[in-house]
Protein backbone atom coordinates (compact mmCIF):
# COMPACT_ATOMS: atom_id res chain seq x y z
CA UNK A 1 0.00 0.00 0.00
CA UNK A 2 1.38 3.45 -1.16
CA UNK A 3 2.00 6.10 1.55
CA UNK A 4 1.44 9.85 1.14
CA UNK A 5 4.53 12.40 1.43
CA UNK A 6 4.37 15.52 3.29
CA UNK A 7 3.23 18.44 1.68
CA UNK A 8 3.55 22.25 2.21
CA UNK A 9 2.28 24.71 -0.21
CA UNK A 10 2.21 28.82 -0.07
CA UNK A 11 1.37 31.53 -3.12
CA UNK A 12 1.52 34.77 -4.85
CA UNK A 13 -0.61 36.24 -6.84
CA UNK A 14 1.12 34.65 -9.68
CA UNK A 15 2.37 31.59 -8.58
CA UNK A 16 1.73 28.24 -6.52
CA UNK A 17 4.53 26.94 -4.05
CA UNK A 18 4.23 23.57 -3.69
CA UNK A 19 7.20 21.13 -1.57
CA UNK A 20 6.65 17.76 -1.07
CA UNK A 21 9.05 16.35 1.61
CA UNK A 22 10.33 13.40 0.92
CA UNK A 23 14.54 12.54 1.84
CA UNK A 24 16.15 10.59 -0.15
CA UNK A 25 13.49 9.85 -3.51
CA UNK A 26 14.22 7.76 -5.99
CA UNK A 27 12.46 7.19 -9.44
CA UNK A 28 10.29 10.83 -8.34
CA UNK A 29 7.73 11.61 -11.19
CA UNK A 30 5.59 14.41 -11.22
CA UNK A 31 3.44 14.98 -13.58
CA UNK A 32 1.07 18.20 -14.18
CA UNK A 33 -1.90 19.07 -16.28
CA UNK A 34 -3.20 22.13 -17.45
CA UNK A 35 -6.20 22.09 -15.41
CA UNK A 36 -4.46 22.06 -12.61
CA UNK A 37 -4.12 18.06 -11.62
CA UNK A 38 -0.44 17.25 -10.14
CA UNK A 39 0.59 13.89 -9.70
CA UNK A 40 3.02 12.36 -7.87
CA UNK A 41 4.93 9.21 -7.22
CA UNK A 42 8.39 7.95 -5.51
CA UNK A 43 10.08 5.54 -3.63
CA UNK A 44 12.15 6.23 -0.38
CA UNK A 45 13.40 4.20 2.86
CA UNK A 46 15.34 1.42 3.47
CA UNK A 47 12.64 -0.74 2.54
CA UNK A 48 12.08 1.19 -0.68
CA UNK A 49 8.43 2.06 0.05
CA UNK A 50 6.39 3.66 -1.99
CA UNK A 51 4.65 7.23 -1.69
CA UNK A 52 1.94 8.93 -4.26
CA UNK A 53 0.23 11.68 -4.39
CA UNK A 54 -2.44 13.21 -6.16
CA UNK A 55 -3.40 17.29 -5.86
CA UNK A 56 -6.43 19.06 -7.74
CA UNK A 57 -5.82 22.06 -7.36
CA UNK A 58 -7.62 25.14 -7.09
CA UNK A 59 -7.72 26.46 -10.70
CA UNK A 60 -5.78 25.87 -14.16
CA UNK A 61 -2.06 26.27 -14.45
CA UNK A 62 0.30 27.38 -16.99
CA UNK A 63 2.60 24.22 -17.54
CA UNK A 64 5.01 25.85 -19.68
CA UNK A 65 5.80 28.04 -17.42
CA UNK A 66 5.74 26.48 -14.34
CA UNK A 67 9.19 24.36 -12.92
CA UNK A 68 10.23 21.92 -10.57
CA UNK A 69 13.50 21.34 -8.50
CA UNK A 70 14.20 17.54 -6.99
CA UNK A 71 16.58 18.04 -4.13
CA UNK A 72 18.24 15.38 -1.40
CA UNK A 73 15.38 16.24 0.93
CA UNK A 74 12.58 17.16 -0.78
CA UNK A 75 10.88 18.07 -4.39
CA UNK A 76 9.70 22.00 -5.00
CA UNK A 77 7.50 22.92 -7.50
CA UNK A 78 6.49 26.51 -8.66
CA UNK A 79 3.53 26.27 -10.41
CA UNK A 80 2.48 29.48 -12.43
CA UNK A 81 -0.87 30.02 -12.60
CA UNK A 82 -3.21 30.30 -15.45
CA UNK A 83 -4.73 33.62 -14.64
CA UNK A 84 -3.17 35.80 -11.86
CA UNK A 85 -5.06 35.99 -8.84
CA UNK A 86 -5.32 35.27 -4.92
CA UNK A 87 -6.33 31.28 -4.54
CA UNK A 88 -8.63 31.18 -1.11
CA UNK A 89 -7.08 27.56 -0.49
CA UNK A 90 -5.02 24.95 -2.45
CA UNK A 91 -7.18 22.20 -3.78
CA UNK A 92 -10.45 22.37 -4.93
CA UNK A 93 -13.67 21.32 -3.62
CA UNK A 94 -15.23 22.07 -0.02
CA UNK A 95 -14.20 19.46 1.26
CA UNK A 96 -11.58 19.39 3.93
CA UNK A 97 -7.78 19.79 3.81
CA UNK A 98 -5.89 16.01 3.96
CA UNK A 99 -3.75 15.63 7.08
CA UNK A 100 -1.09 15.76 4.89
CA UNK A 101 -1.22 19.02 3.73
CA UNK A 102 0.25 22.32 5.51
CA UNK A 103 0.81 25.79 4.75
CA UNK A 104 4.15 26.61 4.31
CA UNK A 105 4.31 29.80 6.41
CA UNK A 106 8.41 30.06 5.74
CA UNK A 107 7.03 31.22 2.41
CA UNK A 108 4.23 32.79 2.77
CA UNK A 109 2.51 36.15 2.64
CA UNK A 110 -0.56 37.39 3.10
CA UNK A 111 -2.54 38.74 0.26
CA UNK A 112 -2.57 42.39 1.24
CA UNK A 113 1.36 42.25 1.31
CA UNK A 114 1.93 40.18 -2.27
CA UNK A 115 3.27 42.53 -5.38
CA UNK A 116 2.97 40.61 -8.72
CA UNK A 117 6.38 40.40 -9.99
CA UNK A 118 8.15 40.45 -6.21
CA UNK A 119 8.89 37.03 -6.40
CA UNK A 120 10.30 34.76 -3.72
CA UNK A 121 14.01 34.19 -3.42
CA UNK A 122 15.02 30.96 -4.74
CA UNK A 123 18.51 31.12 -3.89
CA UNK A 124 19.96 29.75 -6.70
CA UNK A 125 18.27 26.63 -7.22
CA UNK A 126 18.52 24.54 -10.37
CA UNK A 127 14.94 23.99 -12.19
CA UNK A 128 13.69 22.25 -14.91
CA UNK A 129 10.57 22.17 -16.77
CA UNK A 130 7.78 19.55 -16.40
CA UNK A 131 7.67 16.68 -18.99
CA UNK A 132 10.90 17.41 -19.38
CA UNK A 133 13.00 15.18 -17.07
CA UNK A 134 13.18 15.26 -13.84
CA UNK A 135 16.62 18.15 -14.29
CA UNK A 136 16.88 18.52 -10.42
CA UNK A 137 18.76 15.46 -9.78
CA UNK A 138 19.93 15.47 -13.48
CA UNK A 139 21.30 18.86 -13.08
CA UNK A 140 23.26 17.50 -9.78
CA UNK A 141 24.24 14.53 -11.94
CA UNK A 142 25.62 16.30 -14.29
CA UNK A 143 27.39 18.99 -12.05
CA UNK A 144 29.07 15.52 -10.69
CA UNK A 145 29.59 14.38 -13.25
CA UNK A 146 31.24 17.73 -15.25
CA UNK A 147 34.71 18.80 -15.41
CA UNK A 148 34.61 20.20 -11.68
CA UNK A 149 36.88 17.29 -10.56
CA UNK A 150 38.90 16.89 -13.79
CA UNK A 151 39.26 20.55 -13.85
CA UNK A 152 41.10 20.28 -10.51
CA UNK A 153 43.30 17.29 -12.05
CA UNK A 154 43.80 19.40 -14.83
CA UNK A 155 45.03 22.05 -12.99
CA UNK A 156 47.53 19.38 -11.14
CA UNK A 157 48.35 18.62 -14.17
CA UNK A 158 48.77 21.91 -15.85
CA UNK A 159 52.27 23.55 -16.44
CA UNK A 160 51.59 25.35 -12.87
CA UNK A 161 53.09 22.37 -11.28
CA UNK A 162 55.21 21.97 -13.58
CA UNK A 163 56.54 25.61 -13.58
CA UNK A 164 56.96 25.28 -9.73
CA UNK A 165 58.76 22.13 -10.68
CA UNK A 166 61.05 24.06 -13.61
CA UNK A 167 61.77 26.59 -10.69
CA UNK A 168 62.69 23.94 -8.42
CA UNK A 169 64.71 22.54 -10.89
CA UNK A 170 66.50 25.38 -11.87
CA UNK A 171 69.03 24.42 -9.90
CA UNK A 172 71.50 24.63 -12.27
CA UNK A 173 71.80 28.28 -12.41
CA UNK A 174 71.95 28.40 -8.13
CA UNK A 175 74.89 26.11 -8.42
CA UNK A 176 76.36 28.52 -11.48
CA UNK A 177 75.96 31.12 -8.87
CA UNK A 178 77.46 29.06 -5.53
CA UNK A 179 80.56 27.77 -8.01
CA UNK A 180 81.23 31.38 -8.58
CA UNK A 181 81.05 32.16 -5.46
CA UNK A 182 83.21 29.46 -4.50
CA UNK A 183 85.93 30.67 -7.33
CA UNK A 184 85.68 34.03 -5.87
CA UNK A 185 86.98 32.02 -2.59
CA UNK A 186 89.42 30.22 -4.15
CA UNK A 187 90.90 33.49 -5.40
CA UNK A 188 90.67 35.44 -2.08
CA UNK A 189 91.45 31.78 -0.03
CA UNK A 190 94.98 32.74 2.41
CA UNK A 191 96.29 29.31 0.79
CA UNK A 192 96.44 31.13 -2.58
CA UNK A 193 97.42 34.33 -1.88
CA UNK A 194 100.59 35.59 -3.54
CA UNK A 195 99.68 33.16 -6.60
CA UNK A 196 100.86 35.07 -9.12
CA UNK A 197 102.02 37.51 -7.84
CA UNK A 198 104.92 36.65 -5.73
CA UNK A 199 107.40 35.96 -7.94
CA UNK A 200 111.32 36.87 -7.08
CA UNK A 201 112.66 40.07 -8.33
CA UNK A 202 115.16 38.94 -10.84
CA UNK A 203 117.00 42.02 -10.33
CA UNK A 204 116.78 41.65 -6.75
CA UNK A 205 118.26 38.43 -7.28
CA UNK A 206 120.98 40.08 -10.10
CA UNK A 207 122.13 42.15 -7.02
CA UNK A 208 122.92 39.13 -4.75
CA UNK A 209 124.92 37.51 -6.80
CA UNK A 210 126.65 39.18 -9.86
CA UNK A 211 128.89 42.61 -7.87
CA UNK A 212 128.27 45.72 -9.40
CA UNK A 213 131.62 47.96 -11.13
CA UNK A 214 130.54 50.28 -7.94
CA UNK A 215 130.79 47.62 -5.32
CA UNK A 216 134.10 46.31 -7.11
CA UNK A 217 135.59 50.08 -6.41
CA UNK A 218 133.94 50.48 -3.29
CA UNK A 219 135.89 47.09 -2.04
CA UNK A 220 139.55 47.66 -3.87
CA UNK A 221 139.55 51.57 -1.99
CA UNK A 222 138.78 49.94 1.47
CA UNK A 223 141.91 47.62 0.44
């Protein structure tokens, strides 16, 4: 035996707000009709049990215009209406609200307050049109399953890295710079000073060793 989902609903002037909580769907169709007949069915829970629903609401509806968001938690619909105006309840009929259904009173406003055209804030959700595949959970799929990811490899794998890398290994020119540095010691080092530059005087030497005419006099006088 089927269960029924929880239900929430709240409205514009313009538009129907309809969320039907339910964690964790899977196979979620929803199906809606111009005059204003939603239908819906999922499975959820451990035991994979089944939920359905069926809303007639108040008045027609503008399919084309209306969307519908699947989420982890729950499945949103904004209906657009077919003809703008203030709905005194959700479903039609005088008969009495089913337990299941509550006013959603995070979103709603009273009558007196609503603007058409000052719409609710969706923050950003990702819609898709009835009939048209259920582009919640596709749209999720396929943000999964886009180049977010592989981006991020690709930017491991970009030259960024590898310029880091070609920095790191650029090496060579620090050691071009340290082995002139270390030439530069050589060159100053104590143990090579005088390289060079310390070579004997050869006239210096000259004067040691070969006498002079003036010496010769010099020495035959003191005689």
């Amino acid at each position: 035996m089927s269960r029924h989902p929880e239900v929430k609903w709240a409205q514009r002037a313009d538009n129907v707000y309809v969320t039907i909580l339910l964690p964790d769907a899977k196979n979620a169709k929803v199906n809606l009709e111009p005059d204003g007949v939603l239908n819906f069915s999922a499975t959820a829970g451990a035991g994979n049990n089944e939920y359905e629903l069926k809303l007639d609401l108040h008045d027609k509806v503008n399919v084309e215009e209306s969307k519908i968001n699947i989420g982890v938690r729950s499945i949103f619909c904004v209906i657009k209406k077919a003809a703008n105006g203030w709905w005194k309840k959700l479903l039609r009929g005088d008969g009495k609200a089913p337990h299941f259904l509550k006013v959603d009173w995070d979103k709603w406003v009273d009558e007196d307050d609503d603007e058409i055209g000052n719409d609710m804030d969706l923050g950003g959700m990702d819609f898709s049109k009835f009939g048209g595949g259920m582009g919640g959970m596709g749209g999720m799929e396929g943000m999964a399953g886009m180049g977010g990811m592989g981006g991020m490899a690709g930017l491991a794998g970009m030259g960024g890295m590898g310029g880091m890398a070609g920095l790191a290994g650029m090496g060579g020119m620090g050691d071009d710079i340290e082995d002139s540095e270390d030439e530069d010691e050589v060159v100053d080092s104590p143990a090579n000073e005088g390289v060079g530059t310390a070579e004997p005087d050869a006239n210096k030497e000259a004067d040691k060793t070969e006498p002079t005419p003036a010496k010769e006099e010099a020495a035959s006088s003191e005689k």
